[in-house]
Every structure is written in C-alpha cells, then in structure tokens.
Protein backbone atom coordinates (compact mmCIF):
# COMPACT_ATOMS: atom_id res chain seq x y z
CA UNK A 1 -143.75 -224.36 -49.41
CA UNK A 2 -140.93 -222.12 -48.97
CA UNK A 3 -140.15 -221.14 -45.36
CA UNK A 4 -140.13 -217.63 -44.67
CA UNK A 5 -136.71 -216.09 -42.08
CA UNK A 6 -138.55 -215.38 -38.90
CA UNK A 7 -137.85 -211.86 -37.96
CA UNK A 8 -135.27 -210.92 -35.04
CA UNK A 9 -137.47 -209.22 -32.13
CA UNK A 10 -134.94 -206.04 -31.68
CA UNK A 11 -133.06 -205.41 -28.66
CA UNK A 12 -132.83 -202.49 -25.75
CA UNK A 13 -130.90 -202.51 -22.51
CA UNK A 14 -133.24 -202.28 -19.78
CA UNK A 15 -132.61 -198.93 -17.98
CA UNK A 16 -133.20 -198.59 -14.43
CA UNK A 17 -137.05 -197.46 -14.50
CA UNK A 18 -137.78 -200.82 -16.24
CA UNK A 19 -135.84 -202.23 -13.35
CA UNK A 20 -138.06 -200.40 -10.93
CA UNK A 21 -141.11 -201.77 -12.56
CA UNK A 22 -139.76 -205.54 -12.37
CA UNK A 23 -139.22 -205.27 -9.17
CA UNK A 24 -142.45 -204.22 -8.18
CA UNK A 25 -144.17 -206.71 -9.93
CA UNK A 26 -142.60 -209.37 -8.73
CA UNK A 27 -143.18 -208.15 -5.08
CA UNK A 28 -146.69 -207.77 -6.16
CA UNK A 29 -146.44 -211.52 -6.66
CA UNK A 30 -146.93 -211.21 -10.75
CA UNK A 31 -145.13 -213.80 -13.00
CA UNK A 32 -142.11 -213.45 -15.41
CA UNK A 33 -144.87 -213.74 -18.10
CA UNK A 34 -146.82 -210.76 -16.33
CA UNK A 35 -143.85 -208.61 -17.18
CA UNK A 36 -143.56 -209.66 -20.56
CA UNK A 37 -146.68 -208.63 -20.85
CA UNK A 38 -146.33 -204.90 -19.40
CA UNK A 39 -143.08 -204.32 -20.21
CA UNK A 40 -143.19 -205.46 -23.95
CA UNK A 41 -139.95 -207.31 -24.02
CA UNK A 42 -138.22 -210.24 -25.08
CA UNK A 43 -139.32 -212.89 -22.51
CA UNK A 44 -135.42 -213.94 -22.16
CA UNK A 45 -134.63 -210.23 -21.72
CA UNK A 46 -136.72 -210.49 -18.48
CA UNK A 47 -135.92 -214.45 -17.51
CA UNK A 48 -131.89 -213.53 -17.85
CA UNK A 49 -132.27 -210.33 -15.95
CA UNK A 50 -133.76 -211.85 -12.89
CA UNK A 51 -131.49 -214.66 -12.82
CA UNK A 52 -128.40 -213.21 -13.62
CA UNK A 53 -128.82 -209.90 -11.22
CA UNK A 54 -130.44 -210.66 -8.60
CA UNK A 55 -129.24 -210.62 -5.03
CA UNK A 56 -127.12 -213.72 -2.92
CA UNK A 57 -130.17 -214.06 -0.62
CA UNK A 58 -132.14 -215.00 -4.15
CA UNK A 59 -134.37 -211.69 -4.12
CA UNK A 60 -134.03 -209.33 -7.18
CA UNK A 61 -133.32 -205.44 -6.56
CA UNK A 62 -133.41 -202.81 -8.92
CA UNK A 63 -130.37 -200.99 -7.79
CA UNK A 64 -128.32 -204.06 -7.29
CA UNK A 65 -129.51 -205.04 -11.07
CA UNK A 66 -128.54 -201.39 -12.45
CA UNK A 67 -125.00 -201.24 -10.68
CA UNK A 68 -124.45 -204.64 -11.61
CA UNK A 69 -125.13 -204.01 -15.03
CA UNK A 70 -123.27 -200.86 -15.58
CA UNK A 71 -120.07 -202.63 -14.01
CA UNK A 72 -120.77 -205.22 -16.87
CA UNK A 73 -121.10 -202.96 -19.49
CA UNK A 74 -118.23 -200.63 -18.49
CA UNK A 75 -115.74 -203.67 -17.97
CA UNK A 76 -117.27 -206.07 -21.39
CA UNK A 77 -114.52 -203.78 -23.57
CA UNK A 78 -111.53 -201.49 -23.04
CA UNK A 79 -109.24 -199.48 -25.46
CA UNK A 80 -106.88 -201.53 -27.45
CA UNK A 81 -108.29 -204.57 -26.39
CA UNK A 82 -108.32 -206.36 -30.23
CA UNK A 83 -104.81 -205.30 -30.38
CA UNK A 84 -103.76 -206.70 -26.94
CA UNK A 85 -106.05 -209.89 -27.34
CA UNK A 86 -104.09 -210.87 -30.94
CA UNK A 87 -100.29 -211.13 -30.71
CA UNK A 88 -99.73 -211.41 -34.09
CA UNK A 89 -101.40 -208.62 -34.76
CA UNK A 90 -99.81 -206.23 -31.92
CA UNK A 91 -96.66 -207.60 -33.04
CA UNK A 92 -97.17 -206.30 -36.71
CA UNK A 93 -97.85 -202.89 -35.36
CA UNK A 94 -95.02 -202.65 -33.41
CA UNK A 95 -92.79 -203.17 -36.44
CA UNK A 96 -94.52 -200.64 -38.70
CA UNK A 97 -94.65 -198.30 -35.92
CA UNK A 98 -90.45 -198.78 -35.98
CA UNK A 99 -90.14 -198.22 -39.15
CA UNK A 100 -92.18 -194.90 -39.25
CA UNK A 101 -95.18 -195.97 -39.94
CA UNK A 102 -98.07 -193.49 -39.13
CA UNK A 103 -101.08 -195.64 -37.89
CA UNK A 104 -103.35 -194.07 -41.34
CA UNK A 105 -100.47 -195.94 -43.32
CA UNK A 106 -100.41 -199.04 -41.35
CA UNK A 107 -104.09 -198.97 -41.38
CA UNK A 108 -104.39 -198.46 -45.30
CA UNK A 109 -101.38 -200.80 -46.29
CA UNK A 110 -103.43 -203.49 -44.32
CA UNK A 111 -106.96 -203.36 -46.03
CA UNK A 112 -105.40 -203.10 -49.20
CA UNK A 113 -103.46 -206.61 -48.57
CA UNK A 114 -106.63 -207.52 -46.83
CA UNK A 115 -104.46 -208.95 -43.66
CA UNK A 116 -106.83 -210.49 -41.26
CA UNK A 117 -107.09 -209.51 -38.32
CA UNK A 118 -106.97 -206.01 -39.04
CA UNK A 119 -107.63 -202.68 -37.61
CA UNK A 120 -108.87 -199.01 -38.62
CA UNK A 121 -106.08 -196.18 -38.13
CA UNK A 122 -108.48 -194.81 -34.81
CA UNK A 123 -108.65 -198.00 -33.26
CA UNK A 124 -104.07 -197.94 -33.25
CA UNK A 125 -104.78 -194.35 -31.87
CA UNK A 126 -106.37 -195.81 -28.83
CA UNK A 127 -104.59 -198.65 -27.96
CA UNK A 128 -101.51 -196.22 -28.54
CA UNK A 129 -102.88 -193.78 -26.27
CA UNK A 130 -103.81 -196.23 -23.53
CA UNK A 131 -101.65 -198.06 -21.07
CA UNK A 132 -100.84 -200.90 -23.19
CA UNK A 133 -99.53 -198.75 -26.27
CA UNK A 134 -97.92 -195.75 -24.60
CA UNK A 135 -94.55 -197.45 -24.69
CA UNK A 136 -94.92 -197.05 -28.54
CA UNK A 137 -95.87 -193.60 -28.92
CA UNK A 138 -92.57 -192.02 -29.39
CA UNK A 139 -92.51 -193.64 -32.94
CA UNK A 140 -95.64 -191.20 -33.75
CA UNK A 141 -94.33 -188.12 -35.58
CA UNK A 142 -96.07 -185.78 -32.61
CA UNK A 143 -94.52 -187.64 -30.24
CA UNK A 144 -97.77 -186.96 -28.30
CA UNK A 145 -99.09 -189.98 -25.69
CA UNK A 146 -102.71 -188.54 -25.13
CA UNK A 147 -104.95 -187.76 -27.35
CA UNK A 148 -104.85 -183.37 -28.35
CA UNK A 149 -108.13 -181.75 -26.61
CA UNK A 150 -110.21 -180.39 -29.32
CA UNK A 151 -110.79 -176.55 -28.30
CA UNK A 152 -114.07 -175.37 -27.57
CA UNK A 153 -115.47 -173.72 -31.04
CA UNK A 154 -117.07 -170.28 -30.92
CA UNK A 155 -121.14 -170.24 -31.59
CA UNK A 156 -121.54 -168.70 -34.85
CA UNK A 157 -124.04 -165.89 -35.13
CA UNK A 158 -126.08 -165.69 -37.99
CA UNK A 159 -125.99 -162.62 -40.07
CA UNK A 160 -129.45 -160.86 -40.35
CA UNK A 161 -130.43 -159.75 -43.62
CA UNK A 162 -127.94 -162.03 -45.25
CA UNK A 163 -128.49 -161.72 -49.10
CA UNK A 164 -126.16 -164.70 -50.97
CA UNK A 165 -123.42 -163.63 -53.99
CA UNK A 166 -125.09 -165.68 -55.76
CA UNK A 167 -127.99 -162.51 -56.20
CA UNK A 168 -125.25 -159.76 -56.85
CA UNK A 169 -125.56 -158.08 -60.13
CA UNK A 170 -123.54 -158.88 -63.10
CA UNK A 171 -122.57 -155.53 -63.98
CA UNK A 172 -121.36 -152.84 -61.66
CA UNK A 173 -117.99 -151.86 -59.88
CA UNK A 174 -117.97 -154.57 -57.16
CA UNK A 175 -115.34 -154.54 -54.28
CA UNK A 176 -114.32 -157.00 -51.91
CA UNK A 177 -113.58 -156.53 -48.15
CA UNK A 178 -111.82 -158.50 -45.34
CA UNK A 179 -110.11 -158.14 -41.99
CA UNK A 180 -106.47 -158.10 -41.72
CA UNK A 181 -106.26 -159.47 -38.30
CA UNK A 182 -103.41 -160.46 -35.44
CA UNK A 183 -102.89 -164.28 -34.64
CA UNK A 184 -104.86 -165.60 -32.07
CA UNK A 185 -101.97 -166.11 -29.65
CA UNK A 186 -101.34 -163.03 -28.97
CA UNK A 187 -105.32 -161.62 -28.01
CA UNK A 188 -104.50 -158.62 -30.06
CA UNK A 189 -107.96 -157.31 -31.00
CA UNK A 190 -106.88 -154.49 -33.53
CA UNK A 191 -107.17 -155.70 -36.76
CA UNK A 192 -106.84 -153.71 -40.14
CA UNK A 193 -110.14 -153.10 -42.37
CA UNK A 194 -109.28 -153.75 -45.78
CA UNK A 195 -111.48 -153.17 -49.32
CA UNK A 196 -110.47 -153.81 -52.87
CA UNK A 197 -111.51 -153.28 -55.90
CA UNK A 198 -110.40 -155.84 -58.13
CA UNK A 199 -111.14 -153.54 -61.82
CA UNK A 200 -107.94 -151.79 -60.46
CA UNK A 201 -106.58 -153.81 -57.62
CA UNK A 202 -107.08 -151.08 -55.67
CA UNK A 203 -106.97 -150.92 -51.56
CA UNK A 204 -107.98 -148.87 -49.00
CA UNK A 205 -108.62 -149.63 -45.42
CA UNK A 206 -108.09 -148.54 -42.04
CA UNK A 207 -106.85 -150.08 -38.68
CA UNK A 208 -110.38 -150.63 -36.15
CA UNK A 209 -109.33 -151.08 -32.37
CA UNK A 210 -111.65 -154.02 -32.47
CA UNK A 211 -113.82 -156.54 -34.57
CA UNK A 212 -117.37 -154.91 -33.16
CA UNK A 213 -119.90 -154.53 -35.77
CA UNK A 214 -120.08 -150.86 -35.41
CA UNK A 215 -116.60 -150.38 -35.32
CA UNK A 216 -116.95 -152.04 -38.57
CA UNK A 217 -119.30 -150.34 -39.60
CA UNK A 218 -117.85 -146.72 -38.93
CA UNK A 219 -114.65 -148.29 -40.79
CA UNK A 220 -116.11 -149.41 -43.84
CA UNK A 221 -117.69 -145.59 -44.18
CA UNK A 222 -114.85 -144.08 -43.53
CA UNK A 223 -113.13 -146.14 -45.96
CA UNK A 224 -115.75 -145.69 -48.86
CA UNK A 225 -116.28 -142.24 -48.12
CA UNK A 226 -113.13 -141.71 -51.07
CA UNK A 227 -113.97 -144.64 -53.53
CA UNK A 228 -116.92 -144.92 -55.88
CA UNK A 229 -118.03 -148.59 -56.13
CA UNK A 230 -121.61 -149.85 -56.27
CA UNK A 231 -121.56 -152.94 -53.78
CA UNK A 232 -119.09 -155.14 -51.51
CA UNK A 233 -118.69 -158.44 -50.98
CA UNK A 234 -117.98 -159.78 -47.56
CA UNK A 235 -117.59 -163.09 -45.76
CA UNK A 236 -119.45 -164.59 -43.25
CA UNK A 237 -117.64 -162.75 -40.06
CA UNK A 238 -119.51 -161.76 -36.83
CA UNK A 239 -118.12 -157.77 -37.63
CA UNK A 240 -119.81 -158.06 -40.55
CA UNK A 241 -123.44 -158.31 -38.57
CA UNK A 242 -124.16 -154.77 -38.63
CA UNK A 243 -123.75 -154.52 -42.77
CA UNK A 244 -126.74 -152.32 -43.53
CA UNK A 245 -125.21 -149.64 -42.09
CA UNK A 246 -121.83 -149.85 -44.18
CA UNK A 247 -123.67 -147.12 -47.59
CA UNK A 248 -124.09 -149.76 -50.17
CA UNK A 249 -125.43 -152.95 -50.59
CA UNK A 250 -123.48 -156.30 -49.11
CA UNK A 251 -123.46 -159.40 -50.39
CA UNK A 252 -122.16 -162.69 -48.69
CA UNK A 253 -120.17 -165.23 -49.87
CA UNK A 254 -120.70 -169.13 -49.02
CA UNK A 255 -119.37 -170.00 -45.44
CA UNK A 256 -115.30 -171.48 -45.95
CA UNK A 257 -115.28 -170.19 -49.62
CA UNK A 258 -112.33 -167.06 -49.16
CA UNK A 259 -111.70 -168.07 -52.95
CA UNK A 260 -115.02 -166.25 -53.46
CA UNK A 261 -113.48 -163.10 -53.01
CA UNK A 262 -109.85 -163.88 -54.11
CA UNK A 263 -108.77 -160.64 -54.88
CA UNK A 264 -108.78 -159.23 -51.36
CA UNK A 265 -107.57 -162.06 -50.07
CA UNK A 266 -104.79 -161.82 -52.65
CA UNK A 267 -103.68 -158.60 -51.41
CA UNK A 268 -103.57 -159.25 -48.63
CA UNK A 269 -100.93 -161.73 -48.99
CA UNK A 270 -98.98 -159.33 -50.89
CA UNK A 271 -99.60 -157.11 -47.83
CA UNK A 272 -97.63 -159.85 -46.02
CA UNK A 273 -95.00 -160.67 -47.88
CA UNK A 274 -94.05 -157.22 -48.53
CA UNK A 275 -94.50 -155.31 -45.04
CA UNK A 276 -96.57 -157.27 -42.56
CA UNK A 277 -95.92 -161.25 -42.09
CA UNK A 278 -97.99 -163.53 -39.99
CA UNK A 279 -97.51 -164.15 -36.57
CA UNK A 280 -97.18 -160.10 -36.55
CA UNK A 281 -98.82 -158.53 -33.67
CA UNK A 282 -100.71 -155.44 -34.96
CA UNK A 283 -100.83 -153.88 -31.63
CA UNK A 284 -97.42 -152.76 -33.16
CA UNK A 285 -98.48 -150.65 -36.53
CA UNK A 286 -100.06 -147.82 -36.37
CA UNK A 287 -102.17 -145.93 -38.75
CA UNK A 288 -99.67 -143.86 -40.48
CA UNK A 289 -97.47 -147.19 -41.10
CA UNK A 290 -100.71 -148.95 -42.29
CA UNK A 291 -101.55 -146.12 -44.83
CA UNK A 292 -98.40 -145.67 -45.90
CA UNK A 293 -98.03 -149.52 -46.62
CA UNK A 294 -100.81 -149.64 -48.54
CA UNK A 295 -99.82 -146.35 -50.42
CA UNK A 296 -96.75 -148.11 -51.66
CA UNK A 297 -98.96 -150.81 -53.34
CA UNK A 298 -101.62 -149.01 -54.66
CA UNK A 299 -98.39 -147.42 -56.31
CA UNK A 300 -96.53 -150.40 -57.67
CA UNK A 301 -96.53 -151.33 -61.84
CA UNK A 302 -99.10 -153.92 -62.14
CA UNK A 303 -98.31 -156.89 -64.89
CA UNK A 304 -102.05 -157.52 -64.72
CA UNK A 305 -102.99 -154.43 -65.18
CA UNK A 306 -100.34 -153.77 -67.84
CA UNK A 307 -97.86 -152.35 -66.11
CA UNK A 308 -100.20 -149.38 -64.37
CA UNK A 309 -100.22 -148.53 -61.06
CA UNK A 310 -103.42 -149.08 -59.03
CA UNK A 311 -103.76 -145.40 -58.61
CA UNK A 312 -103.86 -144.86 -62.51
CA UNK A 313 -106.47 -147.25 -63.61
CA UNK A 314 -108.76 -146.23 -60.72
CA UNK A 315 -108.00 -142.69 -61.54
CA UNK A 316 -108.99 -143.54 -65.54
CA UNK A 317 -112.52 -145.89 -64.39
CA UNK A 318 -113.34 -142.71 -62.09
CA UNK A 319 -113.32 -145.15 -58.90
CA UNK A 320 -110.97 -142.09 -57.46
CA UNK A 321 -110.80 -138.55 -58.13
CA UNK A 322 -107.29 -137.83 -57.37
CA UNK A 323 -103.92 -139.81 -56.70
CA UNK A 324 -102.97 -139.42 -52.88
CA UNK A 325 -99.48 -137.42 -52.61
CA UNK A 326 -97.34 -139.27 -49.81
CA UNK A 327 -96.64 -136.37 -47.38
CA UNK A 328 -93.38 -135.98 -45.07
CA UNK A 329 -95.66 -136.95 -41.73
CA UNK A 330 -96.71 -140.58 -44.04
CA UNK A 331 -93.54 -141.46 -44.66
CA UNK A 332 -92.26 -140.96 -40.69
C-alpha cells in the first residue's frame, strides 16, 4: 500500500496576545498540552516558546517572550547579508561594478550563465546602499549611495459622469482638448487651454490662471463659442471634473493613453518646438503672445492637409465662419 506525504501543519509567529494567553495558563497551573489545546498550535510552537523565552529565574513572561522575539527576528537577517556572507560572490560584483556594470546587467548576465550563488539586481541595490556596499556606489551611473525617496503621489479623483471613447460616435466633427501646462518646478499654475480639431488641424485655446474645473469650464466655452464641432475628447485630468458644463458632449479616453488623442498632443509639440519649449514658465506669456502663437500655426501650409492652411480647410468644412485678421495690438 502506497504511503500517502503527511501534510505540513502551517506556521504563524505567535504575536503577543497569544503570549498573554500562555502565560496565563500556565500560572493557572494548565499544561503545555492545555495550550495546544486552546491555542490551536503546533505543540513544538508552544514547547520551543516556553523554553527558549522564558526568564533566567525559569518563569515565562509575555513581554520578556515578545521583546525577545522581535530582537530575534529583527537581527536573523540584514541588507546585503548573502553578498557579505559569500566572498566569491562579493568579489564578482566588485569587478562588474568596475567595469560599469549596472547591477540589472550583472544581475541578468548571471542567470543567464546560471552562476551559483547568484543574486537579483534589488538585492546588489541593498547591499550597495548599506554600510557594507557604500564604498562601491560611485561605480553606479547616479552616483547616488541611498536609495531616491519615492514622492508622495496625488489621490486621483474620479470623474463623475465619465462616459468612455470607446461610446463616441463614428461620424461627427470630433475635437480633442488638453492643457498646455508649466513644469512642476516652478509651481506655476497658469496653464494654456488648448482644442483641436484634427479634420483641419485646427487650434484654439486660451491661457486659464489655474487648473480649477470651472476655470476650465468657462475656458472651454469661451473657446468653442467660435468653432462648430459636435463633441471633445478629453483625458482623465482633475480640470476636466466639471465637463458637463463645457456645451457639448465629452468623452474620456483610457487613463495613460495621450496616443488616444494624438492630434492635440501633436500640436502641441509643434507649439513647443516652434515658440514655447519645456521647462518654460508660462507665468511669462501672456494672452496676446499665446493667440498670436497659435495664429501663426493655424496659418502655416499643411503637407497633410495638402499644402492648406488650417484656417482654409476649416473655413471650407464650415468648422469657422471667417479667417481671423492678425491686428497691429496681436502682433505687439
């Protein structure tokens, strides 16, 4: 007759409430196999527990127990210690780590020659970031001897109302808006409203003070207050919250997809190479310059739209009704 595995009993740390409990039983004068019993535990979780923690006089106490096992458990491993406890295998490191070696290339280069012992590229992180591996940390590219705080991310609101691009409407004249915003660095709040339409690779926007929802708001019907389209499509941006109140209907494209709505996005980089770069603060352009920027755009010959400016196609699909004149005060 075939023997069948027996079954490993599985395994918790006794916490200091179980501790509590032991005790008492024990000064209630209950046996080891009493707490077995109440606790439901491995008996040798119980039998090593009392004679492994308890006190010099021979008594067991809870407290004692707990802060003798937390020192155990704090002190049983520390960072690098595989590296530290194998020479040959700190020595190895070393040497990539001279010859530039990033610790993801030492640690792929080693599994795929299946070295033994080996380690993961996090594991060299943290030996190179504690006191045994600092020495070595000028060989990292970043030069950096502590690990880089991750910074705190910003709770994401959820956007009421929130109807997916995947329900827009096939046909129809359908824009796309964005912000065109400062870098972070500089806490600029004003940002720049921007809508295309792609049919003529049209824009038209505004500069907001802020990124409120009803500053957006008031933007976007300002903006569409000269353009016929039939619906926009947005991202996923808190300013956007407040989208039923923008004339027309909104539709939202999937969270980190900005190639959703490439053709704003598009322009805008053309925005930036031509006028604005990044790292500009727009605390420094004002609405005349922004207008008059995207004047000069909406005015350029357009391969892709065979050599037409945007004003002319949008002027022919009826998306306009008349071609802005640049006046002396625009061009100041």
């Amino acid at each position: 007759m075939k023997k069948t595995k027996k079954q490993r009993e599985p395994f918790r740390h006794l916490n200091q409430s179980a501790r509590d409990r032991i005790e008492a039983l024990l000064l209630a004068g209950h046996s080891q196999k009493d707490i077995v019993a109440v606790l439901k535990i491995n008996k040798g979780t119980v039998s090593r527990e009392i004679s492994r923690r308890k006190r010099k006089n021979g008594y067991y106490d809870a407290t004692t127990a707990q802060l003798k096992a937390d020192n155990g458990r704090r002190l049983s491993k520390y960072q690098g210690m595989k590296i530290e406890q194998c020479p040959k295998l700190r020595e190895y490191l070393i040497r990539e780590l001279e010859e530039s070696r990033s610790p993801d290339e030492i640690a792929g280069r080693m599994k795929k020659e299946k070295l033994t012992p080996r380690v993961n590229a996090n594991a060299i992180y943290k030996w190179l970031y504690s006191s045994y591996g600092q020495a070595y940390c000028h060989y990292l590219c970043t030069k950096r001897y502590k690990k880089k705080k991750q910074k705190k991310t910003v709770k994401r609101e959820m956007i009421p109302n929130r109807i997916s691009l995947e329900h827009r409407p096939k046909q129809g004249e359908h824009a796309e808006g964005d912000l065109f915003v400062s870098p972070t660095k500089t806490g600029t709040l004003r940002s720049g409203a921007i809508i295309c339409v792609p049919s003529a690779k049209l824009l038209v926007g505004t500069m907001i003070a802020n990124k409120k929802p009803a500053t957006m708001a008031q933007a976007v019907q300002k903006i569409l207050f000269n353009i016929e389209v039939d619906d926009l499509t947005l991202d996923n941006g808190i300013e956007n919250k407040q989208h039923w109140l923008f004339g027309l209907p909104a539709y939202f494209a999937d969270p980190y997809s900005p190639w959703q709505k490439p053709h704003v996005e598009n322009n805008i980089g053309l925005l930036r190479r031509w006028f604005i770069p990044k790292k500009t603060d727009l605390k420094n352009v004002d609405e005349k310059q922004f207008q008059y920027y995207l004047h000069i755009l909406n005015n350029k010959y357009r391969k892709s739209l065979g050599y037409h400016s945007a004003y002319e196609v949008a002027l022919e699909n009826g998306i306009i009704q008349k071609i802005p004149t640049m006046t002396a005060e625009l061009t100041n």
